[in-house]
C-alpha atoms as a PDB file:
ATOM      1  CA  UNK A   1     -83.520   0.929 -42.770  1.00  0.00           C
ATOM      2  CA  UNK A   2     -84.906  -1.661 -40.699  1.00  0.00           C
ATOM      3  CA  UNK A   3     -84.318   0.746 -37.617  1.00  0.00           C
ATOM      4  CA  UNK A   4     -86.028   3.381 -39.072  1.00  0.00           C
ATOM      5  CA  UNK A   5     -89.039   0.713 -40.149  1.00  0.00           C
ATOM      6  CA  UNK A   6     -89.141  -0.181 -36.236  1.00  0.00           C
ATOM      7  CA  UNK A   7     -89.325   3.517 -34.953  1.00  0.00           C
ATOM      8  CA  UNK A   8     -92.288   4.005 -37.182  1.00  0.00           C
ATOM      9  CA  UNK A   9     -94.134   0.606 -36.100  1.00  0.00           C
ATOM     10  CA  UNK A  10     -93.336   0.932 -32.564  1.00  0.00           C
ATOM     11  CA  UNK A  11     -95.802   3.214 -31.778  1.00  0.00           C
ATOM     12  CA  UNK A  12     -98.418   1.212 -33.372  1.00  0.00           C
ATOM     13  CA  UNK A  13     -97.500  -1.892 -31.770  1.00  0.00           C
ATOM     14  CA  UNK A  14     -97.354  -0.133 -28.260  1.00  0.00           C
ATOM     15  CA  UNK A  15    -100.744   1.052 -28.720  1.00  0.00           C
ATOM     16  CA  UNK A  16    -102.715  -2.468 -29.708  1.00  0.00           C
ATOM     17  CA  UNK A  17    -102.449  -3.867 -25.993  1.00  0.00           C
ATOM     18  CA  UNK A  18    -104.896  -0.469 -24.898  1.00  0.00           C
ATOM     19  CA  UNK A  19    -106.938  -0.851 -28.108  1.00  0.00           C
ATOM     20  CA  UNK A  20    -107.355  -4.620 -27.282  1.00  0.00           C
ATOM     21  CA  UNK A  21    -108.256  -4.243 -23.614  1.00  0.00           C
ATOM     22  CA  UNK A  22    -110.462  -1.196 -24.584  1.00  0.00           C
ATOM     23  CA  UNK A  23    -112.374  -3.552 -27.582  1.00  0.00           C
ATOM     24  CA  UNK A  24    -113.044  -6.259 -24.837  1.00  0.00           C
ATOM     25  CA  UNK A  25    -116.515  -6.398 -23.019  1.00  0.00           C
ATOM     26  CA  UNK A  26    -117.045  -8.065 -19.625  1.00  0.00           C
ATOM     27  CA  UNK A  27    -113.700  -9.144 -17.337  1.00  0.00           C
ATOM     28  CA  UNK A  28    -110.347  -8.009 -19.148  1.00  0.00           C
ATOM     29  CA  UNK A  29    -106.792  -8.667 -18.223  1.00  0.00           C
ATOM     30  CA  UNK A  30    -106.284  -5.220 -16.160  1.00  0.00           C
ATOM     31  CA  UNK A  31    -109.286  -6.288 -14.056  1.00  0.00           C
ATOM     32  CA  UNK A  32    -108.097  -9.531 -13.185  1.00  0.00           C
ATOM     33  CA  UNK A  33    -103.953  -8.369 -12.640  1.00  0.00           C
ATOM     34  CA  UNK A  34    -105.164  -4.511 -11.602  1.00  0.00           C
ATOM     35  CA  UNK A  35    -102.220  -2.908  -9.227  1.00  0.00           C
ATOM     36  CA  UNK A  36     -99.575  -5.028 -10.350  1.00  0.00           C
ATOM     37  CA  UNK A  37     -96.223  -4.474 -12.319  1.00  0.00           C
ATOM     38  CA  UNK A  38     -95.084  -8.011 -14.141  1.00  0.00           C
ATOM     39  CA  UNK A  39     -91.416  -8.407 -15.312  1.00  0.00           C
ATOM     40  CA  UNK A  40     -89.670 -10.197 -17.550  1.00  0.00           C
ATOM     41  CA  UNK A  41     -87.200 -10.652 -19.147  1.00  0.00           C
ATOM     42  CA  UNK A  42     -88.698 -10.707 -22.733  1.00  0.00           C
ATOM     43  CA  UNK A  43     -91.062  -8.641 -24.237  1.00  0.00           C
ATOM     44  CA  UNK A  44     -94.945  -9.166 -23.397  1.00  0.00           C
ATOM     45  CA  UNK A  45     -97.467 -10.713 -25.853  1.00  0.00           C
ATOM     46  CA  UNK A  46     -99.716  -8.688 -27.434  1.00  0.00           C
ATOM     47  CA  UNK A  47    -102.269 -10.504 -28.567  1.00  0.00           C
ATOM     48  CA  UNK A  48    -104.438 -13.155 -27.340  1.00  0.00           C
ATOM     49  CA  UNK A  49    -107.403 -15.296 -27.807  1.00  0.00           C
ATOM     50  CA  UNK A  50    -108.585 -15.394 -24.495  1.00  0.00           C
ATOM     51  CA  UNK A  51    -108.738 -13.552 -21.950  1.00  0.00           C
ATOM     52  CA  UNK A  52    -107.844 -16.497 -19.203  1.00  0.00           C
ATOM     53  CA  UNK A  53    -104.970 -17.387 -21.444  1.00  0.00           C
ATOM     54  CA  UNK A  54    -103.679 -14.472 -22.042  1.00  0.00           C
ATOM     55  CA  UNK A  55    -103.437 -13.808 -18.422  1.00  0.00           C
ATOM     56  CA  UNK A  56    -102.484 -17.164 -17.751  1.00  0.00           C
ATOM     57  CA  UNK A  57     -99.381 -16.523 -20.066  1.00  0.00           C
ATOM     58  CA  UNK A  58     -98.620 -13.111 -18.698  1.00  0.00           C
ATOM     59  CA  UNK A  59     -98.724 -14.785 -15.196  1.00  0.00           C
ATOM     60  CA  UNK A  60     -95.931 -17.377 -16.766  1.00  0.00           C
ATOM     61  CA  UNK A  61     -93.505 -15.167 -17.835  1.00  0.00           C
ATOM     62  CA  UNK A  62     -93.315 -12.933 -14.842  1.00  0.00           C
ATOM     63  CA  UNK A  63     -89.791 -13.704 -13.282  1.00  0.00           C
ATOM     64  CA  UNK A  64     -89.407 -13.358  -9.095  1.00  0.00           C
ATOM     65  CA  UNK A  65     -85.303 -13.278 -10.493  1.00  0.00           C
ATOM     66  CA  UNK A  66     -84.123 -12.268 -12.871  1.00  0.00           C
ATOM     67  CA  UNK A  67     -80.005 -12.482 -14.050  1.00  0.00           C
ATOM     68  CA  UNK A  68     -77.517  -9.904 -15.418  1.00  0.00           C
ATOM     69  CA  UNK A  69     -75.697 -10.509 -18.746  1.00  0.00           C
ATOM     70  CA  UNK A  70     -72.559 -12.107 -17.810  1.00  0.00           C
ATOM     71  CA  UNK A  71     -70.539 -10.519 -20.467  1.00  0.00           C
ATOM     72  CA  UNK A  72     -72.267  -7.051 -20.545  1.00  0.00           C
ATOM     73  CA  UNK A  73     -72.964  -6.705 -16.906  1.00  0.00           C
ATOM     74  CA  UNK A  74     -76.241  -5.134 -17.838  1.00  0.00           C
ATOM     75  CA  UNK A  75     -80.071  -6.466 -18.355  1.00  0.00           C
ATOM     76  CA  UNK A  76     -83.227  -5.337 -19.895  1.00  0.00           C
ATOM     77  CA  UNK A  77     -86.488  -5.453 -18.333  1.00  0.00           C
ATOM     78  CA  UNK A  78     -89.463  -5.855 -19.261  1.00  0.00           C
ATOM     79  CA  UNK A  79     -92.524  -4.601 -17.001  1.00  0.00           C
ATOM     80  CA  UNK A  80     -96.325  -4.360 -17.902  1.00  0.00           C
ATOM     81  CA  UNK A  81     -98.192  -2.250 -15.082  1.00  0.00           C
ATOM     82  CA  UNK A  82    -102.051  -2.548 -14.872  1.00  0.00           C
ATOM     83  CA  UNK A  83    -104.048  -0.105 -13.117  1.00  0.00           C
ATOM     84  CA  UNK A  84    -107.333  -0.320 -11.284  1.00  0.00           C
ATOM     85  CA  UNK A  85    -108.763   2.711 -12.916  1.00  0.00           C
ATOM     86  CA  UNK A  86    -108.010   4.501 -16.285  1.00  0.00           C
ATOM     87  CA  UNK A  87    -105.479   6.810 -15.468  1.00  0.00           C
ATOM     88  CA  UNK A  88    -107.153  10.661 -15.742  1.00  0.00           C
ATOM     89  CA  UNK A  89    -103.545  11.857 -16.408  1.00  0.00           C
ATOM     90  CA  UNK A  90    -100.785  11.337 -19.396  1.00  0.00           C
ATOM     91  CA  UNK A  91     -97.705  11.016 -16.787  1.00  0.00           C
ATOM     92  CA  UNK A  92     -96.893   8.765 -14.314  1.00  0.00           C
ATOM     93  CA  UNK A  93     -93.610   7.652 -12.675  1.00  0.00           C
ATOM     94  CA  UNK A  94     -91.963   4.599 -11.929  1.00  0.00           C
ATOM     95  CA  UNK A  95     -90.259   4.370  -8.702  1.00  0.00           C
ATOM     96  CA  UNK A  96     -87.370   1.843  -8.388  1.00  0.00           C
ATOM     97  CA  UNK A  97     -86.841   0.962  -4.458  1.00  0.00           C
ATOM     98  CA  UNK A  98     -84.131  -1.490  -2.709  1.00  0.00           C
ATOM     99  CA  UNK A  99     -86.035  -3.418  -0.688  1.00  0.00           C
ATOM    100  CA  UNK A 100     -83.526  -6.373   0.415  1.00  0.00           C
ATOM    101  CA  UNK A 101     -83.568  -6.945   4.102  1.00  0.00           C
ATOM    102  CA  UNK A 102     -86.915  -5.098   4.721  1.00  0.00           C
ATOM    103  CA  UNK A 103     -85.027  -1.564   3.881  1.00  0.00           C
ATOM    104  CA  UNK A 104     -86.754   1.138   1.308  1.00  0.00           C
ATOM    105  CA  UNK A 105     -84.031   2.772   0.196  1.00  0.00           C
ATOM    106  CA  UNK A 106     -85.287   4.754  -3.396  1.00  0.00           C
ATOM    107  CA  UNK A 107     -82.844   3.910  -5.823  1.00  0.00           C
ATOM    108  CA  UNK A 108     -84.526   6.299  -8.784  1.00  0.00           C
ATOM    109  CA  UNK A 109     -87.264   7.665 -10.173  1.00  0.00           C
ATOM    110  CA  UNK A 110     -88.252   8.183 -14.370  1.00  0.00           C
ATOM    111  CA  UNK A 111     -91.737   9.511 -15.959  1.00  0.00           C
ATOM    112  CA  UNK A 112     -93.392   7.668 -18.220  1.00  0.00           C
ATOM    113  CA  UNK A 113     -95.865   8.352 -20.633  1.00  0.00           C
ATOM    114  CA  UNK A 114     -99.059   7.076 -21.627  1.00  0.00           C
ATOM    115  CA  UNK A 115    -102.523   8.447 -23.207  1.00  0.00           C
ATOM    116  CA  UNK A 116    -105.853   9.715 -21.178  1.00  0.00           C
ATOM    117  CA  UNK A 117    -107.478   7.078 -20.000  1.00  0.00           C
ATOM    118  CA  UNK A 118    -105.297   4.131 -20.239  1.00  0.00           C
ATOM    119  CA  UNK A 119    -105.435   1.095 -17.332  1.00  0.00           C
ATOM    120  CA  UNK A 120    -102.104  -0.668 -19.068  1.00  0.00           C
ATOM    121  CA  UNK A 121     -98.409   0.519 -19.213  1.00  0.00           C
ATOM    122  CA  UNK A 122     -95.990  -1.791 -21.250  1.00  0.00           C
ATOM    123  CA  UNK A 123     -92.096  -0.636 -21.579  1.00  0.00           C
ATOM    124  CA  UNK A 124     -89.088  -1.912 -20.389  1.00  0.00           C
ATOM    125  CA  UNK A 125     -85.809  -0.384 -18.621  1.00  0.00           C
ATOM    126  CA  UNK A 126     -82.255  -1.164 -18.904  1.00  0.00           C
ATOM    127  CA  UNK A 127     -80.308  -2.102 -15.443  1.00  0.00           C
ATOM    128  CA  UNK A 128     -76.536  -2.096 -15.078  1.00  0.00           C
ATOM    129  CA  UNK A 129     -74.909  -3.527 -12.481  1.00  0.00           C
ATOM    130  CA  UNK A 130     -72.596  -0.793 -11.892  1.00  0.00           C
ATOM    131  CA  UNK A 131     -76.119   0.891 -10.909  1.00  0.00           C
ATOM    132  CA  UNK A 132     -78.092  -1.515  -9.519  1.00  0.00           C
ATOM    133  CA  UNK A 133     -76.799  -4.088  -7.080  1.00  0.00           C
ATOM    134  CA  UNK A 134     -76.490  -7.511  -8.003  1.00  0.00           C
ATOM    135  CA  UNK A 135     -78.330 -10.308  -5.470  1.00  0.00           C
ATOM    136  CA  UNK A 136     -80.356  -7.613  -4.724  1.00  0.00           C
ATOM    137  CA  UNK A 137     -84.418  -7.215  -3.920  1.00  0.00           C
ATOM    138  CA  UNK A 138     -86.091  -4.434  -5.400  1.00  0.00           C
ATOM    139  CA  UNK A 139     -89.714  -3.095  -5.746  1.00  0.00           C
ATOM    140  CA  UNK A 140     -90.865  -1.107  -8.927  1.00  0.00           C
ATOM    141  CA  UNK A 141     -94.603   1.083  -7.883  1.00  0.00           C
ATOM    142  CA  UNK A 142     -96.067   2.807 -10.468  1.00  0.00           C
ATOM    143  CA  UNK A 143     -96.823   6.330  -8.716  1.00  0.00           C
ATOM    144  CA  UNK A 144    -100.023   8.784 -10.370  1.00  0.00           C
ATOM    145  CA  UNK A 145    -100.126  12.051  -8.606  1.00  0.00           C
ATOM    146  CA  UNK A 146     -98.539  10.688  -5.699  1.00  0.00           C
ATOM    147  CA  UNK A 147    -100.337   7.556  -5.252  1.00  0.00           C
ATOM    148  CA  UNK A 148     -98.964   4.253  -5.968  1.00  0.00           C
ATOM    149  CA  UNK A 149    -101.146   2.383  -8.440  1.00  0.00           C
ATOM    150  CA  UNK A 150     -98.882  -0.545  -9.379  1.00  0.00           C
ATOM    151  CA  UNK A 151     -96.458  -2.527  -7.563  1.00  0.00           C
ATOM    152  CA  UNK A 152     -94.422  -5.227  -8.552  1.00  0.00           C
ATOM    153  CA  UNK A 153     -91.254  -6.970  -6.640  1.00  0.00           C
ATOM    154  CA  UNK A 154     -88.046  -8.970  -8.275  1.00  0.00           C
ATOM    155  CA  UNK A 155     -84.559 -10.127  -7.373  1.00  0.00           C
ATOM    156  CA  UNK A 156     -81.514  -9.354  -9.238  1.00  0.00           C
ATOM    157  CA  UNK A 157     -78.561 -11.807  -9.647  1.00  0.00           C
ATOM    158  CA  UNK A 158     -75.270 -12.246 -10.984  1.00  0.00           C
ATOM    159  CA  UNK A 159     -72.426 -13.386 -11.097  1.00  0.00           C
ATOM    160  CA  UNK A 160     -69.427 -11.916  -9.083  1.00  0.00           C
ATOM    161  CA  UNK A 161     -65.498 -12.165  -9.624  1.00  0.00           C
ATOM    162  CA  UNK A 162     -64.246 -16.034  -9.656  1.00  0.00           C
ATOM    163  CA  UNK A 163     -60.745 -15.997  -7.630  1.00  0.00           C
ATOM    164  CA  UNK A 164     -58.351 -18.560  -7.694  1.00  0.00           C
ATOM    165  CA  UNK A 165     -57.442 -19.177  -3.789  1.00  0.00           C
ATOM    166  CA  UNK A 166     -53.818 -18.370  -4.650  1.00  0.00           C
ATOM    167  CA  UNK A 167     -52.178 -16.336  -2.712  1.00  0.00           C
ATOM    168  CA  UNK A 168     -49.311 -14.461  -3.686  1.00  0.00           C
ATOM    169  CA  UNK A 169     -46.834 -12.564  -1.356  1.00  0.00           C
ATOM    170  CA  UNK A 170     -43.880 -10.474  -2.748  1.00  0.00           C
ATOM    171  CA  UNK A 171     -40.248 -11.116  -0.882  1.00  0.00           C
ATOM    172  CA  UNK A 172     -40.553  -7.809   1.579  1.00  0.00           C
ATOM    173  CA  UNK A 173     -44.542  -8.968   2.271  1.00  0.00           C
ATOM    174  CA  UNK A 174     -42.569 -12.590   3.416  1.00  0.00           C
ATOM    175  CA  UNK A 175     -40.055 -10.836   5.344  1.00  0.00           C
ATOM    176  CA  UNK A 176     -42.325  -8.498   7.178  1.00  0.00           C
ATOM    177  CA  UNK A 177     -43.411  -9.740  10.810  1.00  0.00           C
ATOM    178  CA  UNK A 178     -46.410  -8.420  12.433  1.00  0.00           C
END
């Protein structure tokens, strides 16, 4: 029930960041952060009392590194793309790119949606590490009709396989001469 409760208020709780910016008058967050992608690793306010605070707080949570679950091997991020302009389209895609060691190597590509208009994009994407490298640099753009709009940059990291140092040789491996 609850999951069902959640579908239905999703919708409306993805929409108040748009309504909020659109309410504002004068400077509003997508001015002051326009063409970049923050991530996180936990969901995005939605509300706020100022505008300098709220920005200041968005600002705080964006994460240069972020870590995979140790136990899961996987992560969800969190990204909130704001856009110079409002978007005169209802589809634009997010790019994922390695970028460690100055190489652009495009690791995938997925549409998003969004209404008419909008300058704000806030949804999230789950990484596995069986995907997506760990200790890794990568660079998410927000592409509209073959522009990028948005770009934002992060490191993955994680933990690899802990070995012992013991070495173990079977009695034909110790026999064996090279």
């Amino acid at each position: 029930m609850r999951s069902f409760i959640a579908a239905l208020a999703l919708p409306f709780i993805l929409s108040q960041p748009k309504d909020a910016f659109a309410k504002g008058k004068g400077t509003q967050p997508e001015d002051i952060l326009k063409g970049q992608i923050l991530v996180s690793d936990h969901g995005f306010p939605m509300h706020w009392s100022s505008v300098g605070g709220y920005v200041s707080s968005l600002k705080g949570q964006n994460r240069g590194t972020l870590w995979y679950d140790k136990k899961t091997g996987k992560i969800k991020i969190y990204y909130a793309a704001f856009f110079a302009q409002p978007l005169n389209d209802v589809q634009v895609d997010l790019v994922i790119y390695d970028i460690t060691n100055g190489a652009r190597d495009r690791k995938a590509a997925t549409e998003q949606f969004m209404n008419r208009g909008d300058r704000v994009l806030f949804n999230s994407i789950e990484f596995d590490k069986e995907d997506y490298e760990m200790n890794k640099k990568y660079r998410f753009v927000i592409v509209s009709r073959g522009k990028p709009i948005a770009t934002g940059e992060f490191i993955l990291r994680g933990e690899g396989p802990h070995y012992s140092g013991k070495v173990t040789f079977s009695e034909d491996e110790a026999k064996q001469k090279d």
